[in-house]
C-alpha atoms as a PDB file:
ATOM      1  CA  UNK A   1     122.060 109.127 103.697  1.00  0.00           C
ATOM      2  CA  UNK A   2     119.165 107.110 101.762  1.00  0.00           C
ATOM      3  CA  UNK A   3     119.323 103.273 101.894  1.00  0.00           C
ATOM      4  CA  UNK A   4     117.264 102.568  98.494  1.00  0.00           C
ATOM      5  CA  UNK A   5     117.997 105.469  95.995  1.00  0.00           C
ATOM      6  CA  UNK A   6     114.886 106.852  94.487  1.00  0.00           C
ATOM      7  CA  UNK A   7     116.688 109.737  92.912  1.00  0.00           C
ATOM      8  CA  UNK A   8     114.491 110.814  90.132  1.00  0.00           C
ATOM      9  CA  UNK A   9     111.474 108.754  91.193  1.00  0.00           C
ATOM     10  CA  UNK A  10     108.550 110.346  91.174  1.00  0.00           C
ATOM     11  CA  UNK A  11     105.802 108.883  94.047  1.00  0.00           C
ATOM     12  CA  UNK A  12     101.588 109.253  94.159  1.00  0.00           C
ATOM     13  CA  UNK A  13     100.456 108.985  97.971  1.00  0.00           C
ATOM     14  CA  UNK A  14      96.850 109.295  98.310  1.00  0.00           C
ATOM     15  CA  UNK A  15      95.385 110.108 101.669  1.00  0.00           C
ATOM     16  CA  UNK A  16      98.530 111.518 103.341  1.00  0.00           C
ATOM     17  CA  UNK A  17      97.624 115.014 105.240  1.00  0.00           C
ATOM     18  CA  UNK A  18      97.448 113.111 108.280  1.00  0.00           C
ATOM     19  CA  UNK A  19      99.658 114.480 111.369  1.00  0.00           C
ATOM     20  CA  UNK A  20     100.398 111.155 112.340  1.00  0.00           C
ATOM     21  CA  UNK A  21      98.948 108.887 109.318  1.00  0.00           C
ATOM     22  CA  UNK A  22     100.535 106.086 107.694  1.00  0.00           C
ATOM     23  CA  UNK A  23     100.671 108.145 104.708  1.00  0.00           C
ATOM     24  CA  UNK A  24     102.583 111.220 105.950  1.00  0.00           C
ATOM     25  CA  UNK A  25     104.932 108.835 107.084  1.00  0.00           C
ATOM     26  CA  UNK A  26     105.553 106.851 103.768  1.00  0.00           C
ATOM     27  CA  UNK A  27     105.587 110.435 101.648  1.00  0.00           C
ATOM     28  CA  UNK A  28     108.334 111.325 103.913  1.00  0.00           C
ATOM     29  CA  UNK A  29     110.364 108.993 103.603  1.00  0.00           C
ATOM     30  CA  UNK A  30     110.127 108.153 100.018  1.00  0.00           C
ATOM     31  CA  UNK A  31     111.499 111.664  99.855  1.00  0.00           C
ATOM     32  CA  UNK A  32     114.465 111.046 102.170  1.00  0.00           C
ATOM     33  CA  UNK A  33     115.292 108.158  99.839  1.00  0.00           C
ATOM     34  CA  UNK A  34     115.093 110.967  96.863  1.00  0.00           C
ATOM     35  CA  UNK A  35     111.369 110.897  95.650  1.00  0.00           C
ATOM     36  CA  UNK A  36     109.508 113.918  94.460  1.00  0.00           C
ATOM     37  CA  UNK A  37     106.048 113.367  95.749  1.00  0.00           C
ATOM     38  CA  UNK A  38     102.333 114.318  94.850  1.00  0.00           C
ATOM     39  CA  UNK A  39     100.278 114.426  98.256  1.00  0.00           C
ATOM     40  CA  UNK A  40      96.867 113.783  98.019  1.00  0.00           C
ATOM     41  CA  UNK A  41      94.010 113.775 100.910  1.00  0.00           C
ATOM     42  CA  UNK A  42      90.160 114.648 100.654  1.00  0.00           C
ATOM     43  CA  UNK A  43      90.899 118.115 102.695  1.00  0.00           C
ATOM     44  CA  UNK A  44      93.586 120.746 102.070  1.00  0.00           C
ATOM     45  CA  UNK A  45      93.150 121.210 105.648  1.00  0.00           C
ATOM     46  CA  UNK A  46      94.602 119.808 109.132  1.00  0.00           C
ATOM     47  CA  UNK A  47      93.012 119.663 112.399  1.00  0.00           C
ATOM     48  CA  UNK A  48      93.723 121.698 115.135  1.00  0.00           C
ATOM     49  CA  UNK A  49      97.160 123.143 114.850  1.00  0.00           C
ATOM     50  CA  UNK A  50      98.241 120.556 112.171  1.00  0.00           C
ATOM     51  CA  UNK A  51      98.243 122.241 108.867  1.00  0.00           C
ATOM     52  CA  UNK A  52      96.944 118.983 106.934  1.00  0.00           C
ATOM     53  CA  UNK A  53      98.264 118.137 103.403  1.00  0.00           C
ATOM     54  CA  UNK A  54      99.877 121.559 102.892  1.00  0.00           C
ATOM     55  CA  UNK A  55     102.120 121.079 105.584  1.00  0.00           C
ATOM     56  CA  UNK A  56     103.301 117.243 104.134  1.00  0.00           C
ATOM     57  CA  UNK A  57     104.168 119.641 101.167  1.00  0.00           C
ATOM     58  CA  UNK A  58     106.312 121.563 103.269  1.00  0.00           C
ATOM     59  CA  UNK A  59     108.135 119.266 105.069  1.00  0.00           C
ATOM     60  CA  UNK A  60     108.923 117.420 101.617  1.00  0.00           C
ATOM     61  CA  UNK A  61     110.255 120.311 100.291  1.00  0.00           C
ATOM     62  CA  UNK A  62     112.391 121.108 103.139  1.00  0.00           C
ATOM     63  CA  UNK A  63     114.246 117.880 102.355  1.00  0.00           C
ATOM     64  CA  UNK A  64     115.220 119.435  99.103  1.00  0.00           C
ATOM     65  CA  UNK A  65     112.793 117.874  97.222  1.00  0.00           C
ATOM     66  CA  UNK A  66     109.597 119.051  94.872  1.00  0.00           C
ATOM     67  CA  UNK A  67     106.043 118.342  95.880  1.00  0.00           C
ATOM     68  CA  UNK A  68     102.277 119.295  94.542  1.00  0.00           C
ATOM     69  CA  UNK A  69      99.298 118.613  97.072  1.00  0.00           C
ATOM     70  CA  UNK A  70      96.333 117.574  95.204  1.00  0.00           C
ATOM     71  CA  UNK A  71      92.775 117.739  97.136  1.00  0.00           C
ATOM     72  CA  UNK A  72      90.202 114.700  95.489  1.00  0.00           C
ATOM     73  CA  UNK A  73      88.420 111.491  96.944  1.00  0.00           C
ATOM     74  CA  UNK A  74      89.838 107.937  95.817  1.00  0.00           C
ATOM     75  CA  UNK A  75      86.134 106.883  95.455  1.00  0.00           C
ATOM     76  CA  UNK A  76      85.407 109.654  92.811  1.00  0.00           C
ATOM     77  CA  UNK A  77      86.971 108.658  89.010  1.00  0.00           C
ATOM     78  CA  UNK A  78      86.275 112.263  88.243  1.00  0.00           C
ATOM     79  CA  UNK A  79      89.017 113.019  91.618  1.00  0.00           C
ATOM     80  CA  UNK A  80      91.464 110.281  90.744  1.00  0.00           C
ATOM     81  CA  UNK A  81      91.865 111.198  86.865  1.00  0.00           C
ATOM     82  CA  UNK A  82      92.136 114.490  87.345  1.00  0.00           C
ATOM     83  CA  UNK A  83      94.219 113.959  90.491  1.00  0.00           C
ATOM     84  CA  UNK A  84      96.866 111.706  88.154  1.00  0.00           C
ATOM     85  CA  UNK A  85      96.426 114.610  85.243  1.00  0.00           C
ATOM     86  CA  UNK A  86      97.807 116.935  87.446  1.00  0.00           C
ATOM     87  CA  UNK A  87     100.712 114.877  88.739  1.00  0.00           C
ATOM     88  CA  UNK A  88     101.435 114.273  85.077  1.00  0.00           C
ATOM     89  CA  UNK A  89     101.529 117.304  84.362  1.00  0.00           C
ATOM     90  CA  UNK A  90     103.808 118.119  86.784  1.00  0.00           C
ATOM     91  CA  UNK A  91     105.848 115.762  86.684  1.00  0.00           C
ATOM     92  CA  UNK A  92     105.416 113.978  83.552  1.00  0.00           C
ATOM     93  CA  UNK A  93     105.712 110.367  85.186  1.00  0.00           C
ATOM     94  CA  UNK A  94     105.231 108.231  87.692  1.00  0.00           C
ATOM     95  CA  UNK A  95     107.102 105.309  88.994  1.00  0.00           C
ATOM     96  CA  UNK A  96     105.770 104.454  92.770  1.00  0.00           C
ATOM     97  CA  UNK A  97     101.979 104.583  93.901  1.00  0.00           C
ATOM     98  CA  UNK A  98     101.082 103.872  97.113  1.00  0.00           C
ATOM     99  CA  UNK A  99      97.434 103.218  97.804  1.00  0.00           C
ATOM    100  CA  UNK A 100      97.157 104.439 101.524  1.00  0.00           C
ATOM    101  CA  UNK A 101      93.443 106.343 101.821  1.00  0.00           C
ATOM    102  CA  UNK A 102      90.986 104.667 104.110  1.00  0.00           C
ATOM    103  CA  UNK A 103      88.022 105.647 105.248  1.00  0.00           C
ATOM    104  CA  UNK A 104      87.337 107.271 108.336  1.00  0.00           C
ATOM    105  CA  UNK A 105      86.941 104.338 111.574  1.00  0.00           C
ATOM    106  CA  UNK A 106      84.062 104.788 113.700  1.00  0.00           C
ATOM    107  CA  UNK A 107      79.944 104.298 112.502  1.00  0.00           C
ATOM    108  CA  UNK A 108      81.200 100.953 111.085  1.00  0.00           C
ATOM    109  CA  UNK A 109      82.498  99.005 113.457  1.00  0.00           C
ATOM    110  CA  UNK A 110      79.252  97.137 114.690  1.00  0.00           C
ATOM    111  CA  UNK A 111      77.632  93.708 114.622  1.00  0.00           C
ATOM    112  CA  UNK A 112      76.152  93.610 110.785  1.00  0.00           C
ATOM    113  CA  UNK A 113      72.962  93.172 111.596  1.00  0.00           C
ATOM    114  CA  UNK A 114      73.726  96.728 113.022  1.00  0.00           C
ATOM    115  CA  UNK A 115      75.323  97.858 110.101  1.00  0.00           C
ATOM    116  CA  UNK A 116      73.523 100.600 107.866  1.00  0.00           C
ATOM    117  CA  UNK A 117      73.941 100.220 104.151  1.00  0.00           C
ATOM    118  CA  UNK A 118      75.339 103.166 103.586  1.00  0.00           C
ATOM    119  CA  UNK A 119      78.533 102.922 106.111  1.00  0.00           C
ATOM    120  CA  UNK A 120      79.164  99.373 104.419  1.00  0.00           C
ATOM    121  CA  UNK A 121      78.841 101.406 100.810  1.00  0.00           C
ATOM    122  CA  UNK A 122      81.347 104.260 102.437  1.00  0.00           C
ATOM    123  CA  UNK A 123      84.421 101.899 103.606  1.00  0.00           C
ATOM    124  CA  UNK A 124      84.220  99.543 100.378  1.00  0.00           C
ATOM    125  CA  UNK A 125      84.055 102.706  97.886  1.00  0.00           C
ATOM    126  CA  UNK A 126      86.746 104.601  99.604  1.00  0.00           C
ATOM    127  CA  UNK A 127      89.288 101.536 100.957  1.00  0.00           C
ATOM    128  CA  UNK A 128      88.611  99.047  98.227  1.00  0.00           C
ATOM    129  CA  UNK A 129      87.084 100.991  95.181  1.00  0.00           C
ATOM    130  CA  UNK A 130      89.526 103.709  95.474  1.00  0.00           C
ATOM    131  CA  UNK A 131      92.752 101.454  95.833  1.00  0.00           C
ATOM    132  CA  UNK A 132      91.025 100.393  92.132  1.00  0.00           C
ATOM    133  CA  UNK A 133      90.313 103.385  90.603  1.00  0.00           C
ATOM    134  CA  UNK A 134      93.876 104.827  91.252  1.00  0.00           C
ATOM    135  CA  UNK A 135      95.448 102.021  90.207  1.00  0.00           C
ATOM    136  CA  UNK A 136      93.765 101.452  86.897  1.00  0.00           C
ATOM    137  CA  UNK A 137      94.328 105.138  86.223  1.00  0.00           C
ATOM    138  CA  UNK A 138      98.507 104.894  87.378  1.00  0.00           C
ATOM    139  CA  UNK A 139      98.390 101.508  85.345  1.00  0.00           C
ATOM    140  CA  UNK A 140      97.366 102.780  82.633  1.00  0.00           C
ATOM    141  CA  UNK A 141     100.277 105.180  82.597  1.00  0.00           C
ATOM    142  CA  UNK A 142     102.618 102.945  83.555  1.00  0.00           C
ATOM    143  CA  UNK A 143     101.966 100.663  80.710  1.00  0.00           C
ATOM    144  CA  UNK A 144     101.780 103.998  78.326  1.00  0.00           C
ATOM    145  CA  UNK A 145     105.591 104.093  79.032  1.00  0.00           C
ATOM    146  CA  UNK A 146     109.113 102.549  78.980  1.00  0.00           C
ATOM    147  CA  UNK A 147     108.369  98.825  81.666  1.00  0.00           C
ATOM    148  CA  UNK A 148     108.500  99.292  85.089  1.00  0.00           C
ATOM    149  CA  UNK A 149     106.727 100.954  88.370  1.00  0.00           C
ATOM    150  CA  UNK A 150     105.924 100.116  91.877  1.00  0.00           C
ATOM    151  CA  UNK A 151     102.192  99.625  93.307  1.00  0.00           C
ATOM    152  CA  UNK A 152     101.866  99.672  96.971  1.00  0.00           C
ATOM    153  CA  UNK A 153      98.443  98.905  98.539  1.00  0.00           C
ATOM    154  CA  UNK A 154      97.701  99.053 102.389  1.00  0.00           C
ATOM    155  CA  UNK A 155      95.663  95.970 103.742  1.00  0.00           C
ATOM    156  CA  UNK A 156      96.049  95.591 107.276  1.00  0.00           C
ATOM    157  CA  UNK A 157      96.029  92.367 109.247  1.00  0.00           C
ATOM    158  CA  UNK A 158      91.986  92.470 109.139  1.00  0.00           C
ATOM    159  CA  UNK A 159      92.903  91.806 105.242  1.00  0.00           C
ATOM    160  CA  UNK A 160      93.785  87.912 106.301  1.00  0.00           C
ATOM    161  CA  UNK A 161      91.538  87.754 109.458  1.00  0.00           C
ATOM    162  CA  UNK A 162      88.239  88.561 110.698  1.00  0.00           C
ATOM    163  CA  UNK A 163      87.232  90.390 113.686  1.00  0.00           C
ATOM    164  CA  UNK A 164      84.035  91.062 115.223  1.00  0.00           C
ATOM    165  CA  UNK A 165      82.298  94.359 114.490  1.00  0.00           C
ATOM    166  CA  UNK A 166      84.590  94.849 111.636  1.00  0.00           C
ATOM    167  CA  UNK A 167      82.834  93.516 109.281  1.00  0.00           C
ATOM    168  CA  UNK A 168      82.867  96.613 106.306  1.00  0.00           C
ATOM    169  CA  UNK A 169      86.544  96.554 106.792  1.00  0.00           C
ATOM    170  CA  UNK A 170      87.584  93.403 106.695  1.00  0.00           C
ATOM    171  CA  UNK A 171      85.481  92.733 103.708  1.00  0.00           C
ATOM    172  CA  UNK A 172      87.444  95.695 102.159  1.00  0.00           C
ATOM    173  CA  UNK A 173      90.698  95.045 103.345  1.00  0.00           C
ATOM    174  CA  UNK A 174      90.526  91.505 101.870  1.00  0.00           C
ATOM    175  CA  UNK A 175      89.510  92.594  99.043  1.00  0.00           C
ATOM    176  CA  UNK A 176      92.693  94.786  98.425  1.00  0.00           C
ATOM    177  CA  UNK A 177      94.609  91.741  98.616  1.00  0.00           C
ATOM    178  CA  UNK A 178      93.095  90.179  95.970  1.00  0.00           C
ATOM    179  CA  UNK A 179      93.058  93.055  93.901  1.00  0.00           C
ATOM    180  CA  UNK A 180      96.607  92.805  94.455  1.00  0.00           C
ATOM    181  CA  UNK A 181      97.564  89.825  93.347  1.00  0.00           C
ATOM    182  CA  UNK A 182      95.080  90.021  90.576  1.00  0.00           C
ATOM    183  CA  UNK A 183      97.086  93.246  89.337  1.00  0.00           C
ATOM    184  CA  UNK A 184     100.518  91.593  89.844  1.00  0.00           C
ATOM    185  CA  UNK A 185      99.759  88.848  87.703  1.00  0.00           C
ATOM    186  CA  UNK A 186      98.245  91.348  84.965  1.00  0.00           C
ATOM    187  CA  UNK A 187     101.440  93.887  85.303  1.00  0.00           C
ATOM    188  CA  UNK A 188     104.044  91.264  85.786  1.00  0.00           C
ATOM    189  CA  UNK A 189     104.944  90.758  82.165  1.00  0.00           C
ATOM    190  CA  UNK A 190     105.563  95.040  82.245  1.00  0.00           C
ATOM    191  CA  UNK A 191     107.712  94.568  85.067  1.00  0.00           C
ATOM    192  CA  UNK A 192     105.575  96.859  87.451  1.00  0.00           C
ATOM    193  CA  UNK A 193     105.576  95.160  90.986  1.00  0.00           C
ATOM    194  CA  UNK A 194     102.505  95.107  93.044  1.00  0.00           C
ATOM    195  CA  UNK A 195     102.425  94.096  96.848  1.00  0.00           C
ATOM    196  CA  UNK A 196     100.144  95.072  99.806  1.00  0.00           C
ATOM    197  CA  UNK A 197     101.451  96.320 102.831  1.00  0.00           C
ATOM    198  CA  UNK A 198      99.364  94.438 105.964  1.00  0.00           C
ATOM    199  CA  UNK A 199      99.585  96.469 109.247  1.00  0.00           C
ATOM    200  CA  UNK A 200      98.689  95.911 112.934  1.00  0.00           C
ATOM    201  CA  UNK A 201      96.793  98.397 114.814  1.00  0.00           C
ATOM    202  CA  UNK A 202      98.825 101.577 113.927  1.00  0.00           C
ATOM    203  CA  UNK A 203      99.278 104.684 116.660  1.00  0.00           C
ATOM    204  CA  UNK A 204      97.323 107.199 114.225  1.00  0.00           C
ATOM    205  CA  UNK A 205      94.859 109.670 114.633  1.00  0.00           C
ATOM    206  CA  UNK A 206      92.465 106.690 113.314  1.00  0.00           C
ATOM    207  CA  UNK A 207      92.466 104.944 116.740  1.00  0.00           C
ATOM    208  CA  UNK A 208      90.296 108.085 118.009  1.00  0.00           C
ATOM    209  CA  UNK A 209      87.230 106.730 115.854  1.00  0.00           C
ATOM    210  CA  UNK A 210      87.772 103.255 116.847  1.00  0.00           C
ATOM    211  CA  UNK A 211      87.669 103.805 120.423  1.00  0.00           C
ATOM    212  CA  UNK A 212      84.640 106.186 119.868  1.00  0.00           C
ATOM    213  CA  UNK A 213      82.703 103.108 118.344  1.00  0.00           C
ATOM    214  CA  UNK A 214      84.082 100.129 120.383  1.00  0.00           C
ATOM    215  CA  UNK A 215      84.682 101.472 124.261  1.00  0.00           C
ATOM    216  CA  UNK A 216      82.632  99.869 126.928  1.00  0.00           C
ATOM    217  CA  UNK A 217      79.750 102.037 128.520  1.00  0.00           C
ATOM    218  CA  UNK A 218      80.914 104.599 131.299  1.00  0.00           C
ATOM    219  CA  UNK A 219      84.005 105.005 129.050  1.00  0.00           C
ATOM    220  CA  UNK A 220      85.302 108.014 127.442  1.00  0.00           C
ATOM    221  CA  UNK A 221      86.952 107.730 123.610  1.00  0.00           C
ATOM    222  CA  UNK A 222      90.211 109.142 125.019  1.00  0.00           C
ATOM    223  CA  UNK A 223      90.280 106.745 127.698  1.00  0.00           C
ATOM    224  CA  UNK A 224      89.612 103.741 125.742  1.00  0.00           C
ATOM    225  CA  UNK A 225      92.410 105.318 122.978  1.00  0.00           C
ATOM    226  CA  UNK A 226      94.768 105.094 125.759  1.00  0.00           C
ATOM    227  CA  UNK A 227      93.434 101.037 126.492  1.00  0.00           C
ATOM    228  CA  UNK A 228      94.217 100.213 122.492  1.00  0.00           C
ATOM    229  CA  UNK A 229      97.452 101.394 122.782  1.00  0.00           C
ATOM    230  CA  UNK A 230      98.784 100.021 125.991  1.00  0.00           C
ATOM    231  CA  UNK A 231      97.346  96.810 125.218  1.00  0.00           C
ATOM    232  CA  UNK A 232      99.043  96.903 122.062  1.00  0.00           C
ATOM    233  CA  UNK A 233     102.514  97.880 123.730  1.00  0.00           C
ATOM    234  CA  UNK A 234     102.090  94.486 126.042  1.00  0.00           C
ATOM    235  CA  UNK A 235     100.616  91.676 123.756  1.00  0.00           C
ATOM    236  CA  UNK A 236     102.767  92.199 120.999  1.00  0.00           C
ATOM    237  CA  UNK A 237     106.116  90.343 120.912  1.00  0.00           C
ATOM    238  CA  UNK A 238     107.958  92.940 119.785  1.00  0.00           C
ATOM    239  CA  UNK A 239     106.958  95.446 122.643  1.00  0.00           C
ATOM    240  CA  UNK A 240     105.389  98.389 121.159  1.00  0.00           C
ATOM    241  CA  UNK A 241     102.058  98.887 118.792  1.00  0.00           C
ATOM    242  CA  UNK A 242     102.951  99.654 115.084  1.00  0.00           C
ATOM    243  CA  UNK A 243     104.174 103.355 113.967  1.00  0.00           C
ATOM    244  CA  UNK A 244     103.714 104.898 110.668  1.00  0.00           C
ATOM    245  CA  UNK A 245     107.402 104.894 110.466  1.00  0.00           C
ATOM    246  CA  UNK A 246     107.029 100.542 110.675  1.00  0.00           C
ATOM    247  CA  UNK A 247     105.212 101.582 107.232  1.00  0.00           C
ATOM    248  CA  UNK A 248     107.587 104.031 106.250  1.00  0.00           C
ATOM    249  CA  UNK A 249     110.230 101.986 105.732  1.00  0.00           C
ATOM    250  CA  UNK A 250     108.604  98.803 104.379  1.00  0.00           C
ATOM    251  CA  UNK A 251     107.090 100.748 101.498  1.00  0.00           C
ATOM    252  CA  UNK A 252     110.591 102.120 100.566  1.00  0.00           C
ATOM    253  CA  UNK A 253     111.645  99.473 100.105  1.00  0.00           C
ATOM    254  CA  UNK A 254     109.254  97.789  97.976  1.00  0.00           C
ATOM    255  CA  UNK A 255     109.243 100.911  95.857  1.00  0.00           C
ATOM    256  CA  UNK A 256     113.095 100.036  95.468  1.00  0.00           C
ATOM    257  CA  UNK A 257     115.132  98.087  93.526  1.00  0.00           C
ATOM    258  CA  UNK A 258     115.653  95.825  96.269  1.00  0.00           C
ATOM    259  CA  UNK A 259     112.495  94.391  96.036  1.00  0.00           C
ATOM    260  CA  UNK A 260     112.439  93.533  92.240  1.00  0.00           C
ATOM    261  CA  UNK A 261     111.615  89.834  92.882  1.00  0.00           C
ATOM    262  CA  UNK A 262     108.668  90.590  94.984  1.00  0.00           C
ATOM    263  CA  UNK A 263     105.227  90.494  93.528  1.00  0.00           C
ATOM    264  CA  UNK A 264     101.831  89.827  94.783  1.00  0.00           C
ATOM    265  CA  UNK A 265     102.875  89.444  97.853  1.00  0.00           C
ATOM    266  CA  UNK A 266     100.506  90.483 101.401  1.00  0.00           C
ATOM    267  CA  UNK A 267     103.350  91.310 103.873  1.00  0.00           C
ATOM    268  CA  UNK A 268     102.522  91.287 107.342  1.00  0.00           C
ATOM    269  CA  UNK A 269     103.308  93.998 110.146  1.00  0.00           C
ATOM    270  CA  UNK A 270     102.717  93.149 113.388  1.00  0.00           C
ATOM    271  CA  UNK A 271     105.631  93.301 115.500  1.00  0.00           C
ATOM    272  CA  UNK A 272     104.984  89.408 115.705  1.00  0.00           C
ATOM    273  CA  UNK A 273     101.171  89.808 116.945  1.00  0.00           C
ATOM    274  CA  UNK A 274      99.881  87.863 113.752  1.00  0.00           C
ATOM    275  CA  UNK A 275     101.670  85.201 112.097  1.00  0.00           C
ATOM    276  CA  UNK A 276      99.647  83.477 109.083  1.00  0.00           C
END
């Protein structure tokens, strides 16, 4: 039983091959709700025993419900218009983007006047650049067609507050929420919505390359993994760190109906940990 009916809807969500990314989580369940989806991630492949973006593709389809899985970078204009050429080609539309691929965690997160030019170059092109190029190249479409469409961009709550060593991100994730209410103000009169989605600390296999770059000395990445979470699970009012399903269901429903009225907007997701 879907909640929003997206029957007919057809969804772009970049960087979603994850096993437990935000972005496998939001593909899925726009699908649930009646989406056809096109997948896209950097790598046609998984890690370990996860079969990456082929396998989102799958599991879509298993709902009853078409999918293409296109491999490109969001940083690459070459990638992204030839990534939205092949959805439209498939497809012939689309109504929903979400704006989900981030770059990896890990060589950035250190003071600045540790940070190399190149990793500060890396997170901006793919987190802030990309959420830029794919939307100009879906807004262009969507304003090629009848009104109407839903952008989704994922911020995070480093998009409204600094933190130390995060520098490159923050920077990037700010940035997205200007973007965003830049674009919602520019797409408003063709009644295509545009919000950013502003997460918490997330249980993803991201957390891996921020423990690798922030755990103490004498302390293994897995062990300080484990530290993130559990002190995640008992500092935030709500009890438990973030899930991509917490995701999931917000971006449903601001590719919905429901959430006509709502544009430019920066919603947080927290579990209560940040309140701005």
């Amino acid at each position: 039983m879907t909640m929003y009916n997206l029957d007919g809807k057809i969804a772009l969500v970049t960087g979603a091959g994850g096993e437990r990314g935000i972005g496998r989580a939001i593909a899925v369940r726009l699908a649930q709700e009646g989406a056809n989806v096109v997948v896209n991630d950097i790598t046609d492949g998984g890690r370990g025993a996860w079969g990456g973006m082929p396998a989102v593709v799958d599991e879509i389809r298993s709902l009853g419900r078409e999918a293409i899985g296109v491999v490109g970078s969001v940083a690459d204009s070459g990638d992204v218009d030839a990534m939205v050429w092949q959805a439209l080609e498939r497809f012939g539309r689309i109504d929903i983007l979400v704006n989900n691929a981030g770059a990896f965690a890990g060589p950035d997160r250190v003071p600045v006047v540790e940070l190399e030019e190149s990793e500060f170059d890396r997170v901006i092109a793919v987190n802030l650049k990309g959420t830029f190029l794919v939307s100009r190249a879906v807004a262009r479409h969507m304003l090629s067609r009848e009104p109407g469409g839903k952008i989704i961009n994922i911020s995070s709550v480093s998009g409204r507050k600094g933190s130390a060593r995060f520098s490159a991100y923050c920077a990037s994730k700010f940035g997205v929420i200007g973007f965003t209410q830049s674009l919602a103000l520019e797409l408003a009169p063709h009644r295509v919505n545009v919000n950013a989605i502003c997460p918490s600390l997330v249980e993803t296999e991201r957390i891996f390359g921020m423990a690798a770059a922030l755990k103490p000395e004498g302390t293994t990445a897995e062990e300080f993994r484990d530290i993130m979470v559990e002190r995640s699970n008992s500092t935030v009012p709500l009890g438990r760190i973030a899930q991509g399903d917490d995701a999931a269901r917000t971006a449903a429903w601001l590719a919905s109906d429901q959430s006509e009225y709502i544009t430019g907007e920066s919603i947080i997701l927290s579990g209560g940990a940040s309140m701005f």
